[in-house]
Every structure is written in structure tokens, then in C-alpha cells.
N, C-alpha and C. Protein backbone atom coordinates (compact mmCIF):
# COMPACT_ATOMS: atom_id res chain seq x y z
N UNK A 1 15.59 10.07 -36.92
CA UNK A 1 16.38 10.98 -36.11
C UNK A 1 17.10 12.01 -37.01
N UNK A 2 17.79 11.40 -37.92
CA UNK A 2 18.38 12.18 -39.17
C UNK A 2 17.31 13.62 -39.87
N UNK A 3 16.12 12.99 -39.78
CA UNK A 3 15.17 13.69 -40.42
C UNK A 3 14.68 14.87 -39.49
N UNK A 4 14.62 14.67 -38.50
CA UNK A 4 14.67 15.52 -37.44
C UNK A 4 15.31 16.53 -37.38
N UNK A 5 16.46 16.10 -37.59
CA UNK A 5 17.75 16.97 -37.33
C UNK A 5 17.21 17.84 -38.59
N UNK A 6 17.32 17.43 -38.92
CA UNK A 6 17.47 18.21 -41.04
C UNK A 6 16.45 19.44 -40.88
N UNK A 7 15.62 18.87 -40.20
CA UNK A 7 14.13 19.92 -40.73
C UNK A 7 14.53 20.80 -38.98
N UNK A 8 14.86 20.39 -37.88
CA UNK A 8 15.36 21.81 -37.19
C UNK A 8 16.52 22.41 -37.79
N UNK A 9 17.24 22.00 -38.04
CA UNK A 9 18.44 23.63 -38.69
C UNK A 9 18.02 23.64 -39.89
N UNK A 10 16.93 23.52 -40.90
CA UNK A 10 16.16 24.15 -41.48
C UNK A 10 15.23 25.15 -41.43
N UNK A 11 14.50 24.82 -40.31
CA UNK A 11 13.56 25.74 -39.46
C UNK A 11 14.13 26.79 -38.78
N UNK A 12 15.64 26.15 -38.46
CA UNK A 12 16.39 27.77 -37.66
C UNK A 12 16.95 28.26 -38.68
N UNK A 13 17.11 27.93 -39.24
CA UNK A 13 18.41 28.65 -40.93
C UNK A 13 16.93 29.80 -41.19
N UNK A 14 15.82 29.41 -41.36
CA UNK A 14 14.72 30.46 -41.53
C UNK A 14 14.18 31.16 -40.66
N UNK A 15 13.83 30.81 -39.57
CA UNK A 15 14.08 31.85 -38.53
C UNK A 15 14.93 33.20 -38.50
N UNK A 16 15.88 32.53 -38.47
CA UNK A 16 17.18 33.63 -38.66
C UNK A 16 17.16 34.56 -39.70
N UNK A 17 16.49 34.12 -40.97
CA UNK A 17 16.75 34.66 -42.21
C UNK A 17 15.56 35.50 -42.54
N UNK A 18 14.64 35.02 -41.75
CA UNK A 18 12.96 36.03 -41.24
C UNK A 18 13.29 37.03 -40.08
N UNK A 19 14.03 36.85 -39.50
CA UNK A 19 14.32 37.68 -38.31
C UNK A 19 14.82 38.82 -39.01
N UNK A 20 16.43 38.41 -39.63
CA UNK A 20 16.94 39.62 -40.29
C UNK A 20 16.19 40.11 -41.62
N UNK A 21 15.42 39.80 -42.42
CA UNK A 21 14.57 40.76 -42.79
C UNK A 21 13.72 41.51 -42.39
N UNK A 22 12.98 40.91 -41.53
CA UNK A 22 11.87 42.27 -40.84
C UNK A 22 12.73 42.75 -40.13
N UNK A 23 14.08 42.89 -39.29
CA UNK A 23 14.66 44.09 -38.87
C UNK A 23 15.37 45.05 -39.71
N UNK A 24 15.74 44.90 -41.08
CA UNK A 24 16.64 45.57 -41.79
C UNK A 24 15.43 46.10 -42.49
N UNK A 25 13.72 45.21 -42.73
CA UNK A 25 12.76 46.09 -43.92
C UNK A 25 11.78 47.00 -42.82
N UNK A 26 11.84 46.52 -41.61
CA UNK A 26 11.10 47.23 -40.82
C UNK A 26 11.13 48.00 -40.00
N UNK A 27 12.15 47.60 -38.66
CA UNK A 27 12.62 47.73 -37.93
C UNK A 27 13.35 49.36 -37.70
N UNK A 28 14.07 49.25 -39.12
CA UNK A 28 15.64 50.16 -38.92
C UNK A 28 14.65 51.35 -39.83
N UNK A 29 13.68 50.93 -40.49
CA UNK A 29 13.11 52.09 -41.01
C UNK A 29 12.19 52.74 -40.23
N UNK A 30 11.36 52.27 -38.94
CA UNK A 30 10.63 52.89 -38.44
C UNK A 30 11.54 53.38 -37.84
N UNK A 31 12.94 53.16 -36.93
CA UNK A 31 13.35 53.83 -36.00
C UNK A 31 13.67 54.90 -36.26
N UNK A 32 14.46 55.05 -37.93
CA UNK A 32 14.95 56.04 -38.35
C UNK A 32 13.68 57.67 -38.34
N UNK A 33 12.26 56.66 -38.65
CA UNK A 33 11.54 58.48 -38.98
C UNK A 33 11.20 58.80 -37.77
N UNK A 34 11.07 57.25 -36.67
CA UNK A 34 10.86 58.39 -34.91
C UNK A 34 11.80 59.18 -34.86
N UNK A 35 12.89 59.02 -34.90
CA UNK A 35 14.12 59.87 -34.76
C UNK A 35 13.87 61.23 -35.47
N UNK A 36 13.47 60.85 -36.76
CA UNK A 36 13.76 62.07 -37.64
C UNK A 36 12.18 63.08 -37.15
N UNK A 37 11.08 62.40 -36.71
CA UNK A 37 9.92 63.18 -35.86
C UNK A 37 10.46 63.59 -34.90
N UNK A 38 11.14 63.05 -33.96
CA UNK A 38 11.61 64.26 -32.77
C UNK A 38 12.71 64.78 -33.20
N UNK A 39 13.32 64.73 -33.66
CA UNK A 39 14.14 66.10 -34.30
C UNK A 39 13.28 67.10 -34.51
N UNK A 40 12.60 66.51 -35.61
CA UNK A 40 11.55 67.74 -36.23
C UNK A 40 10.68 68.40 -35.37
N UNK A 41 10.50 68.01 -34.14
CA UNK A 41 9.61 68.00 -32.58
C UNK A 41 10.44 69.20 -31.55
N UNK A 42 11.63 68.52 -31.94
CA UNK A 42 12.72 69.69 -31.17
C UNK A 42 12.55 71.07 -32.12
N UNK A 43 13.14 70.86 -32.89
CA UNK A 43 13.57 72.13 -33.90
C UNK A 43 13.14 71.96 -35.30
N UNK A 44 11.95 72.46 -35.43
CA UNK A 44 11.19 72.73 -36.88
C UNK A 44 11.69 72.79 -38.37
N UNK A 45 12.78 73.56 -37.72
CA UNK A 45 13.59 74.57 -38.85
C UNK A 45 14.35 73.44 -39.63
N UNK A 46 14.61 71.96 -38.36
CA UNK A 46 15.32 71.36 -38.89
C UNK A 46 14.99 70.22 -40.06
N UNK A 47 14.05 70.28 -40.09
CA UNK A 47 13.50 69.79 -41.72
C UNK A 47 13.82 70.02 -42.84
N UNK A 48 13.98 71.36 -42.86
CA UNK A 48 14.75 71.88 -43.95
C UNK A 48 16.15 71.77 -43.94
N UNK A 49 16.72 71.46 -43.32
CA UNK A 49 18.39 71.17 -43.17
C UNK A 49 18.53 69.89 -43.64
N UNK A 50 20.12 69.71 -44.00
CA UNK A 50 20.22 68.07 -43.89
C UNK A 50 20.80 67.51 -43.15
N UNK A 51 20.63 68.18 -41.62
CA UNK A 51 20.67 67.19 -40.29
C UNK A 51 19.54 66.47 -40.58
N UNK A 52 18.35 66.29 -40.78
CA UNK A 52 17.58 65.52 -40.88
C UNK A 52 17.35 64.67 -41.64
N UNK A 53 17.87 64.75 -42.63
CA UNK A 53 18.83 63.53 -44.04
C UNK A 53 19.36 62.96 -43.21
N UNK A 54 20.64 63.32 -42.49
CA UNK A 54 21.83 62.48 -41.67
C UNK A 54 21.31 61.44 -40.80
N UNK A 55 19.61 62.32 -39.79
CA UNK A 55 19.69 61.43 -39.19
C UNK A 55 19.63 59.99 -38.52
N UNK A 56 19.86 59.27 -37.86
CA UNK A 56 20.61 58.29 -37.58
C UNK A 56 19.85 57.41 -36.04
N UNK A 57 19.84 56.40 -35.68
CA UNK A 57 19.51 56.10 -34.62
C UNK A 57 20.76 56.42 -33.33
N UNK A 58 21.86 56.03 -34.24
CA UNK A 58 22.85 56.49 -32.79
C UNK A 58 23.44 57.76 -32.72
N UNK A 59 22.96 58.58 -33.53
CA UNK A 59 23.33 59.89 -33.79
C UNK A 59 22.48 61.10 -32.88
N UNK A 60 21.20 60.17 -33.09
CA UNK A 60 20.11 60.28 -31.69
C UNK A 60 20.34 60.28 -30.57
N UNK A 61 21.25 59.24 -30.39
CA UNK A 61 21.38 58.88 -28.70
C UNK A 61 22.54 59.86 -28.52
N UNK A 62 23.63 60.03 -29.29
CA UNK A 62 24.70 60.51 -29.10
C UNK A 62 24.21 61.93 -28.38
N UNK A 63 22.58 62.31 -29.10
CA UNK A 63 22.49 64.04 -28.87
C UNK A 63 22.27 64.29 -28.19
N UNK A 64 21.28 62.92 -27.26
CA UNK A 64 20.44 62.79 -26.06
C UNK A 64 21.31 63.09 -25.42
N UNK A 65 22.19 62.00 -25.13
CA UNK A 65 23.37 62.02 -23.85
C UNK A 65 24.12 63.41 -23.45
N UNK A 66 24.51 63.71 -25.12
CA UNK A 66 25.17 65.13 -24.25
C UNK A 66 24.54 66.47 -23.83
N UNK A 67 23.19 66.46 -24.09
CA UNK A 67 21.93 67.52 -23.11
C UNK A 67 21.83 66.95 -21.79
């Protein structure tokens, strides 16, 4: 029973610790260049600026909302 126990909050301690890597190595980086493609989709010009350095996933939504 002991052994049981051990090897599930082992199995979840890694779960967890697989989860938050593919969202911080994968995740947050794809969202960031959709973002930074429709920017660049909206306004061309803005490639060359560094609004498109800045941008951001909630910086995105923020722009959405107020159009």
C-alpha cells in the first residue's frame, strides 16, 4: 500500500513538472509569434518597430478588446 502511495505522488510530482515545461518551452513561445504574425498581418510597418519586440499575449487581448 505504502508502495503505491510512493510511486503515485511520484508519478504526479512528474506530471506536473512535464506539464510546466512544455508550457513555458512550448506553449508561451508559439503563442507569442501568433501574436507577433497578426500584428505583422494588421500593420506591416510594424515589424520594424519595437511594438513587435514588446509583443505579448495579453497585450494582444488588451488591443483586441479595445477595437
Amino acid at each position: 500500500m505504502t508502495r503505491t502511495t510512493f510511486i503515485c505522488i511520484v508519478l504526479s510530482i512528474a506530471a506536473a513538472t512535464f506539464t510546466n515545461d512544455a508550457r513555458v518551452m512550448v506553449l508561451d513561445p508559439l503563442e507569442r509569434m501568433i501574436e507577433k504574425i497578426k500584428l505583422i498581418a494588421k500593420n506591416p510597418l510594424a515589424a520594424a518597430s519595437d511594438e513587435i519586440n514588446n509583443a505579448g499575449v495579453m497585450s494582444f487581448m488588451n488591443k483586441s478588446e479595445d477595437t
